[in-house]
C-alpha atoms as a PDB file:
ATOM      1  CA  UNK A   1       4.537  19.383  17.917  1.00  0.00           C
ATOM      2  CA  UNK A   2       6.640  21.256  15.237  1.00  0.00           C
ATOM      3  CA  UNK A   3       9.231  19.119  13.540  1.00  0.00           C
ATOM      4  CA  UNK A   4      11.757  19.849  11.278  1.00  0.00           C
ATOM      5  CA  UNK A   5      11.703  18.059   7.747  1.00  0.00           C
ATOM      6  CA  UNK A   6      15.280  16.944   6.441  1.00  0.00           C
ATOM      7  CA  UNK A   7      14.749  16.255   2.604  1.00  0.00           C
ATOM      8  CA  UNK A   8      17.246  13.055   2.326  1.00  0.00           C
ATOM      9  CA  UNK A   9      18.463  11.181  -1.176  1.00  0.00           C
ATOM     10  CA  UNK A  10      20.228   7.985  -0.671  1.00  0.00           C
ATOM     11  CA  UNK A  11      21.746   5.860  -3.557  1.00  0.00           C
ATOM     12  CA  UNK A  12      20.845   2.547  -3.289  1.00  0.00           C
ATOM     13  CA  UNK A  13      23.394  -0.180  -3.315  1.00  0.00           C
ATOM     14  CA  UNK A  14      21.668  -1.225  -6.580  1.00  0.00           C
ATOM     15  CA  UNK A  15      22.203   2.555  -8.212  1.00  0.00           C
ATOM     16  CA  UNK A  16      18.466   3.625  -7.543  1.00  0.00           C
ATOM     17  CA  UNK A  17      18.070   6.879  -5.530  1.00  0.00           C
ATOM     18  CA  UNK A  18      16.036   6.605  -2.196  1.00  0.00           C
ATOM     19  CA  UNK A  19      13.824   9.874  -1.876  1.00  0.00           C
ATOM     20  CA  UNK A  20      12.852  10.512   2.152  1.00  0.00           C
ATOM     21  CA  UNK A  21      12.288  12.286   4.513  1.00  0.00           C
ATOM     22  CA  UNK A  22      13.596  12.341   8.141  1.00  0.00           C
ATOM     23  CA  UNK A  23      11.446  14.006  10.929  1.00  0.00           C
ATOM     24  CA  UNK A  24      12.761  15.078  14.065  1.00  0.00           C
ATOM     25  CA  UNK A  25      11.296  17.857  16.632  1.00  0.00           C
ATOM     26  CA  UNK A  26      12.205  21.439  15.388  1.00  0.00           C
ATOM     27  CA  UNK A  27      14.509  22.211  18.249  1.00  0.00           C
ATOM     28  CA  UNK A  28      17.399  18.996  17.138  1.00  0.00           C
ATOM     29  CA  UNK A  29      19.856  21.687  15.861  1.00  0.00           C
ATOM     30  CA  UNK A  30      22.860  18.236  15.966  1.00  0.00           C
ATOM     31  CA  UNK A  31      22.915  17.541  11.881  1.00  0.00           C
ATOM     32  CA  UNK A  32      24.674  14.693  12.835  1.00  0.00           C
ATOM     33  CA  UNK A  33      22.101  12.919  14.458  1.00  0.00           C
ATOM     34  CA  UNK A  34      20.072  13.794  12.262  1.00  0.00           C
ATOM     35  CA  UNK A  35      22.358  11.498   9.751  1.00  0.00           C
ATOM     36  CA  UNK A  36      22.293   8.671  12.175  1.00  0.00           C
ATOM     37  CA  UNK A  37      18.818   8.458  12.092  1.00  0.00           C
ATOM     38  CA  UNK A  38      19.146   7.946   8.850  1.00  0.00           C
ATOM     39  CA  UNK A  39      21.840   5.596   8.745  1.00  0.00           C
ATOM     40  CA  UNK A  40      19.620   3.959  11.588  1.00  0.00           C
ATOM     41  CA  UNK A  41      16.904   4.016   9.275  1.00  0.00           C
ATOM     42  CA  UNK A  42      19.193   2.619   6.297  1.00  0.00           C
ATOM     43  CA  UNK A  43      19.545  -0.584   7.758  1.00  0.00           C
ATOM     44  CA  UNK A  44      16.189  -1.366   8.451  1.00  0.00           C
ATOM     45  CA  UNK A  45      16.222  -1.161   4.120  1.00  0.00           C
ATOM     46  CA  UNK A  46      19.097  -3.164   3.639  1.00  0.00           C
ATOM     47  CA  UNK A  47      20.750  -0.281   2.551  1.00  0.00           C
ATOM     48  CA  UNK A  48      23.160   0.354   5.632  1.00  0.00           C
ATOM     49  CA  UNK A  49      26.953   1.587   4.649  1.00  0.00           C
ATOM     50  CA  UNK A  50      25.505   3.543   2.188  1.00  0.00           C
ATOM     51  CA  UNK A  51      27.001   7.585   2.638  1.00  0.00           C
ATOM     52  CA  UNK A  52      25.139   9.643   4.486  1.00  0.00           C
ATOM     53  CA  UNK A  53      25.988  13.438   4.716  1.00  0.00           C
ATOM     54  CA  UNK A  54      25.245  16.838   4.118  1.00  0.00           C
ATOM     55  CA  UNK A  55      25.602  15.987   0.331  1.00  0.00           C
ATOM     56  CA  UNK A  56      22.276  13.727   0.944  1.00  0.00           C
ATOM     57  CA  UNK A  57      20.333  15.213   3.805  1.00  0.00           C
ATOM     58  CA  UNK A  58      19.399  18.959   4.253  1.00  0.00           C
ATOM     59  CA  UNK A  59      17.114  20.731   6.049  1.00  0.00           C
ATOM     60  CA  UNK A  60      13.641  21.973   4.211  1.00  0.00           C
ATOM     61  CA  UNK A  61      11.507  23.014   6.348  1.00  0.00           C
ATOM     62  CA  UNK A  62       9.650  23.302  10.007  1.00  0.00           C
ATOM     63  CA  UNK A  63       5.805  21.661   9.789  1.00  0.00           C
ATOM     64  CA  UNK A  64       2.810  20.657  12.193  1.00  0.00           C
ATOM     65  CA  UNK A  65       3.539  17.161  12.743  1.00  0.00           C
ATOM     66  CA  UNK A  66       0.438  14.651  12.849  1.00  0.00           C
ATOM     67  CA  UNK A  67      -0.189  12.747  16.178  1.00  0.00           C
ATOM     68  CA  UNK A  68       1.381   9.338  14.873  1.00  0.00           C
ATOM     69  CA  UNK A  69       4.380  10.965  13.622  1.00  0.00           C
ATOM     70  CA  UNK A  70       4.981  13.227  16.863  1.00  0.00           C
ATOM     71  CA  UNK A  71       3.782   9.781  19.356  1.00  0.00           C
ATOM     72  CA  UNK A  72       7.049   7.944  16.723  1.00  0.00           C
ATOM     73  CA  UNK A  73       9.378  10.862  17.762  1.00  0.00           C
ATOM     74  CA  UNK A  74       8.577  10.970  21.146  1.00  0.00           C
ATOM     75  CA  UNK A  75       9.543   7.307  21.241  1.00  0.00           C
ATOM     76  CA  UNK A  76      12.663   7.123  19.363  1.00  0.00           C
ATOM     77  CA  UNK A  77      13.841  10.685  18.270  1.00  0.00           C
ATOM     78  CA  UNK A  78      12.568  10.517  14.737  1.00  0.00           C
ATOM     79  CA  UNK A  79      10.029   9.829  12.227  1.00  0.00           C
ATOM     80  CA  UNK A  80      10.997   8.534   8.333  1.00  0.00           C
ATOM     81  CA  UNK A  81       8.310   9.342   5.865  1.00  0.00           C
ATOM     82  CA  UNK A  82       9.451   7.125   2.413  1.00  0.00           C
ATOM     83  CA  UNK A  83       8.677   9.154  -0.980  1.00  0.00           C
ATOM     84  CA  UNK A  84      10.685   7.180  -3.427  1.00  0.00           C
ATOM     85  CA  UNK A  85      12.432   3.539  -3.973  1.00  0.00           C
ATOM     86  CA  UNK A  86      12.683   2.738  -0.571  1.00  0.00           C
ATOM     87  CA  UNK A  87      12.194  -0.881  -1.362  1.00  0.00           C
END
């Protein structure tokens, strides 16, 4: 599977920036679902009500996905790979 790679930076309600990514298969053209599965992924963090738009979240790039990440988007839409200051 192909999935597209939205390069996301969330402040944290503490002032630290959150650095992830959110994985979804290539052909999700709705950017706004893309945000809720963010914002979906934001509370599992704590971090829910923080803002969430194109300001934070933009597309990169299309990439081979790995078989765990493509079996986590086949169950529920997306896939979150944390780079930065997510806890």
């Amino acid at each position: 599977m192909k999935v597209a790679v939205w390069d996301t930076y969330v402040t944290r309600k503490d002032g630290k920036v959150m650095h992830f990514d959110i994985l979804v298969d290539e052909n999700t053209t709705d950017t706004k679902q893309v945000f809720e599965y963010g914002k979906s992924y934001l509370k599992t963090v704590l971090q829910d009500g923080q803002p969430l738009t194109s300001n934070e979240c933009r597309f990169c790039h299309i990439d081979k996905a790995p078989e765990e990440i493509e079996n986590q988007i086949l169950k529920n839409g997306f896939s979150i790979i944390e780079m930065e200051n997510c806890y």
